[in-house]
N, C-alpha and C. Protein backbone atom coordinates (compact mmCIF):
# COMPACT_ATOMS: atom_id res chain seq x y z
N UNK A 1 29.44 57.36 178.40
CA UNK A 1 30.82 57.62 178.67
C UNK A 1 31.34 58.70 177.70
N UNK A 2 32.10 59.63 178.58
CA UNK A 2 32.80 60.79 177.17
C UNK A 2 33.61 60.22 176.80
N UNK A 3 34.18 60.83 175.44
CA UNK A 3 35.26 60.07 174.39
C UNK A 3 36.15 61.18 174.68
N UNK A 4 37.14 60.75 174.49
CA UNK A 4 38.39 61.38 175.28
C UNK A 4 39.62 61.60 173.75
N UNK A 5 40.15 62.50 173.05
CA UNK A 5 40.49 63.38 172.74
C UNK A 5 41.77 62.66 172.38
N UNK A 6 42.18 61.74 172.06
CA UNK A 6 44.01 61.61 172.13
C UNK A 6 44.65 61.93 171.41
N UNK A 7 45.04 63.21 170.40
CA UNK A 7 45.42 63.73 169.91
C UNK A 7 46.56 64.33 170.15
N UNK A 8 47.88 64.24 169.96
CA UNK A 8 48.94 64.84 170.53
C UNK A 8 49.54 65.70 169.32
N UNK A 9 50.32 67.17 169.94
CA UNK A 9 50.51 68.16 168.85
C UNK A 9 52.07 68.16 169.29
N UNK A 10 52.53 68.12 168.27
CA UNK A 10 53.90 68.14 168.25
C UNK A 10 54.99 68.54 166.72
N UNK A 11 55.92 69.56 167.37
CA UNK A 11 56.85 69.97 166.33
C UNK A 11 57.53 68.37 166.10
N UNK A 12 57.76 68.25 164.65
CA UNK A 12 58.54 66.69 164.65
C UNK A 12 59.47 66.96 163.04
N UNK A 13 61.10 67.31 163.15
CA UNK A 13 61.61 67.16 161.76
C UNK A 13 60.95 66.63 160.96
N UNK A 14 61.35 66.81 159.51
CA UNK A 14 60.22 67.02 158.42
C UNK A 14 61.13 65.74 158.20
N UNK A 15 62.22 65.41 158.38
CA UNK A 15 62.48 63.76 157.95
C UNK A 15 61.90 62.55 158.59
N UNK A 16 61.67 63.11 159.87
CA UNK A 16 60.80 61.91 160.44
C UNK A 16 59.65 61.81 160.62
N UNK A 17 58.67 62.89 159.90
CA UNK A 17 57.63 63.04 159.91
C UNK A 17 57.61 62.12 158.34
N UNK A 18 58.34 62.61 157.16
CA UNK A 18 58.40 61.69 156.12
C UNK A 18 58.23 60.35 156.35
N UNK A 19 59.14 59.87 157.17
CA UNK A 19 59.32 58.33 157.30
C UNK A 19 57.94 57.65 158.02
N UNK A 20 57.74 58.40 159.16
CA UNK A 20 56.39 57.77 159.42
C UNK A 20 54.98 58.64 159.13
N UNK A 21 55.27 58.90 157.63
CA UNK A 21 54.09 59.25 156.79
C UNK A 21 52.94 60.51 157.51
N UNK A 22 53.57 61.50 158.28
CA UNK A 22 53.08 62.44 158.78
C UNK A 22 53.26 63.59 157.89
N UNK A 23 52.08 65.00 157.72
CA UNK A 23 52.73 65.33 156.79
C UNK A 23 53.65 66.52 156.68
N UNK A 24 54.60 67.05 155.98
CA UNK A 24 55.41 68.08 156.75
C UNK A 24 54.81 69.40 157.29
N UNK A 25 56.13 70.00 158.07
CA UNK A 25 55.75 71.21 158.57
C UNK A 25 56.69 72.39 158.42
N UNK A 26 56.06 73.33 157.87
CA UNK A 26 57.28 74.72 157.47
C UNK A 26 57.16 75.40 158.96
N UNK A 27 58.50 75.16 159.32
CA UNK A 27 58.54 76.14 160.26
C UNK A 27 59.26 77.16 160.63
N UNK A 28 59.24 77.99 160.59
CA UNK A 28 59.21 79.53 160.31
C UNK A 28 60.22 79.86 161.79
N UNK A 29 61.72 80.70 161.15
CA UNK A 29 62.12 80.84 162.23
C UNK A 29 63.46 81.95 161.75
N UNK A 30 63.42 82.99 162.65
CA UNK A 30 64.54 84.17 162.22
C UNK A 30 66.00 83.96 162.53
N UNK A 31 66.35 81.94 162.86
CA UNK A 31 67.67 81.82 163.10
C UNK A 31 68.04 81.74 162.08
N UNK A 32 69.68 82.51 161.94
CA UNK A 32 70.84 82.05 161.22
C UNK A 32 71.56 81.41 161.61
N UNK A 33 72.37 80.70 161.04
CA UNK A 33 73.33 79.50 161.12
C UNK A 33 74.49 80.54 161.64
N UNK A 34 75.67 80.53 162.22
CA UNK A 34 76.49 80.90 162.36
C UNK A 34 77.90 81.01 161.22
N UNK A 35 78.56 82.14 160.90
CA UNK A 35 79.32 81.89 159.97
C UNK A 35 80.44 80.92 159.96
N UNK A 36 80.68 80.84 161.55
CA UNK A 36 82.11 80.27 162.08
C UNK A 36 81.23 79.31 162.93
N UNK A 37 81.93 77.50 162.86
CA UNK A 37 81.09 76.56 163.72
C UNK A 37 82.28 76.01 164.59
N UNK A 38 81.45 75.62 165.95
CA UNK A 38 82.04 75.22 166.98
C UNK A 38 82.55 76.36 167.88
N UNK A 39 83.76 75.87 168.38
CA UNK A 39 84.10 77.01 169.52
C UNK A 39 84.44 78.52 168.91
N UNK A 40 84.85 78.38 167.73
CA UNK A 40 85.10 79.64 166.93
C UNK A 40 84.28 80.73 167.07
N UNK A 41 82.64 80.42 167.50
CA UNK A 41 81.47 81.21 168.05
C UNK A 41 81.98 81.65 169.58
N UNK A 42 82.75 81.11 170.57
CA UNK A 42 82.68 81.07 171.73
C UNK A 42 83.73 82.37 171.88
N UNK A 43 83.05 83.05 173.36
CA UNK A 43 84.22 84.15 173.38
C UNK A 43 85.58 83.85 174.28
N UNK A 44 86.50 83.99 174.07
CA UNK A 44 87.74 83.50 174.85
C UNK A 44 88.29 84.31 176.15
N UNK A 45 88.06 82.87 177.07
CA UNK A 45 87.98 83.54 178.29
C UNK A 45 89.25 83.61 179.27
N UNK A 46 90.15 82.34 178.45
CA UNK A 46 91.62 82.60 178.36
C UNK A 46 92.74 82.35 177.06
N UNK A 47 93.38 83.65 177.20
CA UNK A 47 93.65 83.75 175.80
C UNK A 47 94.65 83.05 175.90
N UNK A 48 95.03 82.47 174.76
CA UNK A 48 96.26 81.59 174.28
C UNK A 48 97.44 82.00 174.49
N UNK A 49 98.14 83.24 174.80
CA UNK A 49 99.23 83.78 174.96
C UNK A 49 99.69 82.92 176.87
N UNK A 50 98.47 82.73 177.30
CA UNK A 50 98.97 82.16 178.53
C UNK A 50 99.30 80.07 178.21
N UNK A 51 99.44 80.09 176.71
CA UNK A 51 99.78 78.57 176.30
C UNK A 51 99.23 77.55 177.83
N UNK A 52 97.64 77.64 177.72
CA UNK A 52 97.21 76.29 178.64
C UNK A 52 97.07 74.93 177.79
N UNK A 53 97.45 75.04 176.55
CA UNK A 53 97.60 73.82 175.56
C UNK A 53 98.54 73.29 175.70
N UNK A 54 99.93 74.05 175.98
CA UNK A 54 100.99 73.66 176.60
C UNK A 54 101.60 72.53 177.46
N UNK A 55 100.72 73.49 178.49
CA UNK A 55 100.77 73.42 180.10
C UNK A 55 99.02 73.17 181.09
N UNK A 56 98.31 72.35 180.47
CA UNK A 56 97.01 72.26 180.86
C UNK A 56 96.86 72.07 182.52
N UNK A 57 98.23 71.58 183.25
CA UNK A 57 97.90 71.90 184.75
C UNK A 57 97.80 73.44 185.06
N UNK A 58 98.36 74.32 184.51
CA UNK A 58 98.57 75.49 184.72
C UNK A 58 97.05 76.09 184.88
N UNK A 59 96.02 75.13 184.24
CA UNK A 59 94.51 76.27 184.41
C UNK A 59 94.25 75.78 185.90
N UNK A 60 94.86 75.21 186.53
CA UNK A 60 94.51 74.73 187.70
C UNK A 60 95.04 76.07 189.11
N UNK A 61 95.77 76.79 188.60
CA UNK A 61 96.02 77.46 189.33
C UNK A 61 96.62 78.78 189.00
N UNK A 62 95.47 79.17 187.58
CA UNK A 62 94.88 80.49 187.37
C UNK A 62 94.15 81.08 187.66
N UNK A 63 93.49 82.04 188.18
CA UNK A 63 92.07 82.15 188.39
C UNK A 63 92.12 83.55 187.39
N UNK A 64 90.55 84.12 187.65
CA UNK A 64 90.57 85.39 186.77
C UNK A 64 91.06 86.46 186.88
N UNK A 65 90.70 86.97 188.31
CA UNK A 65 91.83 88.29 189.12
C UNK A 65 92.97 88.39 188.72
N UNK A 66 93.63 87.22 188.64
CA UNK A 66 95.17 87.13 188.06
C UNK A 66 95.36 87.63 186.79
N UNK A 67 94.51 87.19 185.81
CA UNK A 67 94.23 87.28 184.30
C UNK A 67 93.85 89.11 184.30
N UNK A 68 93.05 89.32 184.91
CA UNK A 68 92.34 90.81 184.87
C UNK A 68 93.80 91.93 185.25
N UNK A 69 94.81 91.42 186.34
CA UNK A 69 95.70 92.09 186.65
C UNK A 69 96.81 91.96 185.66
N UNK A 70 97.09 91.01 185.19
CA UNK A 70 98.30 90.52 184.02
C UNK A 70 98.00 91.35 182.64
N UNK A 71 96.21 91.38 182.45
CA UNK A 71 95.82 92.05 181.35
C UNK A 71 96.31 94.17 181.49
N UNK A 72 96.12 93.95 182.55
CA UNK A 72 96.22 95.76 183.02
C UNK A 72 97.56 95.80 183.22
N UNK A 73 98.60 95.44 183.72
CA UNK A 73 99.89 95.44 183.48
C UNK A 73 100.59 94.91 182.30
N UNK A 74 99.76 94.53 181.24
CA UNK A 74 100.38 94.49 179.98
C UNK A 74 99.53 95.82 179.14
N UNK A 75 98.54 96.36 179.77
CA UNK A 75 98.14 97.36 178.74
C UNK A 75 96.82 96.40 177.63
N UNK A 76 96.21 95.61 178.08
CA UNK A 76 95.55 94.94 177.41
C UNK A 76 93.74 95.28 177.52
N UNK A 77 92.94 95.73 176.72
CA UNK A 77 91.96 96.25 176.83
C UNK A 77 91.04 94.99 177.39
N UNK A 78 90.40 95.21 178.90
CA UNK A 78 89.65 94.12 179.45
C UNK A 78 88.07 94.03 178.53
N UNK A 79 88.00 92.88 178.52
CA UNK A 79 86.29 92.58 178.09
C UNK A 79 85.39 92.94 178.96
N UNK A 80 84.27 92.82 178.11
CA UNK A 80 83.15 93.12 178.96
C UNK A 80 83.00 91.96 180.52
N UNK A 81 83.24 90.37 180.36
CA UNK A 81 83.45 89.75 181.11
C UNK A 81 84.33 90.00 182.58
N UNK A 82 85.44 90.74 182.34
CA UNK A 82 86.50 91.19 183.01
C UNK A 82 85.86 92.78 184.02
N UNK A 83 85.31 92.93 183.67
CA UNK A 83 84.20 94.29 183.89
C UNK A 83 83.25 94.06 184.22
N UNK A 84 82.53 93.19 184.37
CA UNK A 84 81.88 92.40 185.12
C UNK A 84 82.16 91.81 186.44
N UNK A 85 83.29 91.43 186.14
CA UNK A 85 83.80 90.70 187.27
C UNK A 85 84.39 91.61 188.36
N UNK A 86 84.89 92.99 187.89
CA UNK A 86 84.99 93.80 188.38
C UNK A 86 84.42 94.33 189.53
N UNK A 87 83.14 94.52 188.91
CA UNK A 87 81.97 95.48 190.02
C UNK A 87 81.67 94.16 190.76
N UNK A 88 82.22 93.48 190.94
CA UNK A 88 81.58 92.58 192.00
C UNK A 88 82.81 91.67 193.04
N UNK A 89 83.62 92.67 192.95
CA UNK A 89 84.75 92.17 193.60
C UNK A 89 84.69 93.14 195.16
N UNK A 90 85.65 92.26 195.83
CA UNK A 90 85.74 92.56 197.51
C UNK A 90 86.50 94.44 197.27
N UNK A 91 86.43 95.07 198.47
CA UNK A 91 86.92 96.41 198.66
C UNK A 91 88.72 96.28 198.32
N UNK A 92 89.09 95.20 198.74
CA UNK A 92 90.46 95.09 199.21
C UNK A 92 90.79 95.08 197.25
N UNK A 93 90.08 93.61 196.81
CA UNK A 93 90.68 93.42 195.48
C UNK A 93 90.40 94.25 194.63
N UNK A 94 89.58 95.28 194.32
CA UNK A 94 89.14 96.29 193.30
C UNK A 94 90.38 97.63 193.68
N UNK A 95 90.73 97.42 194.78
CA UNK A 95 92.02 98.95 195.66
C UNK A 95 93.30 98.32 194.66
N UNK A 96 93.33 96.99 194.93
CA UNK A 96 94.43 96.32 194.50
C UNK A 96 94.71 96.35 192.83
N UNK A 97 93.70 96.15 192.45
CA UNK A 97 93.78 96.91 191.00
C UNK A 97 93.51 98.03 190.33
N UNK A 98 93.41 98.80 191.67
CA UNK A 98 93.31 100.36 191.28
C UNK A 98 94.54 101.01 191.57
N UNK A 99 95.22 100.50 192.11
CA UNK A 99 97.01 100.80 192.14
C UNK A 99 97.83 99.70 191.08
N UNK A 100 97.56 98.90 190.80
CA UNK A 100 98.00 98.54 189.57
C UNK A 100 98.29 99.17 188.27
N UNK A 101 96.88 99.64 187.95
CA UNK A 101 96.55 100.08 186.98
C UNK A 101 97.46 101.65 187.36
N UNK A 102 97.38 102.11 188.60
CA UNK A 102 98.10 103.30 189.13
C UNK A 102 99.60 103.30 188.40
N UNK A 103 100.23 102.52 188.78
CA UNK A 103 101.72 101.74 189.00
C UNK A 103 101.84 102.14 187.35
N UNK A 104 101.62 101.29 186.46
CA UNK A 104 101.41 100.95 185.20
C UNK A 104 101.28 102.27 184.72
N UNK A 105 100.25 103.40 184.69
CA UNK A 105 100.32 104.38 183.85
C UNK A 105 101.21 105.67 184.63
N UNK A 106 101.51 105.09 185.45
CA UNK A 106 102.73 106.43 186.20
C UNK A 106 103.72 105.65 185.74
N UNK A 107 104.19 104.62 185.41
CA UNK A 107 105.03 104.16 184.96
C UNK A 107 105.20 104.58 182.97
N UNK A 108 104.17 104.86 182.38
CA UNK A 108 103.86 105.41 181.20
C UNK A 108 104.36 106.92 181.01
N UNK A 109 103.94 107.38 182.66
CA UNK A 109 103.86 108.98 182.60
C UNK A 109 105.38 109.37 183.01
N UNK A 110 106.15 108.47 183.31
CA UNK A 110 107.63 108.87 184.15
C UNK A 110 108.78 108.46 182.66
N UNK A 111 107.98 107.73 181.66
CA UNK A 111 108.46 107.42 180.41
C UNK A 111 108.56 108.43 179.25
N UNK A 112 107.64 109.29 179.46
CA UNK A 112 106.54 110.30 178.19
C UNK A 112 107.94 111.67 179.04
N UNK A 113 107.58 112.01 180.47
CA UNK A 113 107.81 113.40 180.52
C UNK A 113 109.26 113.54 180.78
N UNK A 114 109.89 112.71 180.78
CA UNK A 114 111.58 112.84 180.82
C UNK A 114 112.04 113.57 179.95
């Protein structure tokens, strides 16, 4: 009969390898810890000026289009997220914020050349 091998290989924290007398393992790795922990890492996908801490029904009947158009009629530089979302919008909704954005800086330009 062959003898059969049962050997199992496994990464295992060096504390619980301590406890059940295994012996440690350096393992080698180019992560850094983050400077800022928790959501503070996360990028914000609605900003606080729309107070949903407030008013938490209100995310119920935000969507992003809205956010992307509110951002361009305040003059607010869109993220990369927002630009994204962009190129992948219907003919009608990308027209619709291409006269927005229209509206908004002829509205800049009727301010400047008076």
């Amino acid at each position: 009969m062959e003898e059969i091998d049962e050997t199992i290989m496994a990464k295992v924290c060096n504390r619980i390898a301590e406890e059940v007398g295994l012996p440690k393992q350096e393992i080698k790795t180019d992560w850094i810890p983050p400077k800022k922990y928790g959501l503070a890492n996360a990028d914000i996908i609605i900003p606080s000026y729309y107070n949903i801490h407030k008013n938490p029904e209100k995310l119920f009947h935000l969507n992003f289009l809205d956010i992307i158009k509110d951002d361009i009629r305040n003059f607010r530089k869109l993220n990369e997220y927002q630009l994204d979302y962009i190129k992948n919008l219907s003919k009608e909704d990308a027209y619709e914020i291409i006269l927005i954005y229209d509206k908004c800086f002829g509205t800049i330009e009727e301010t400047f050349t008076k």
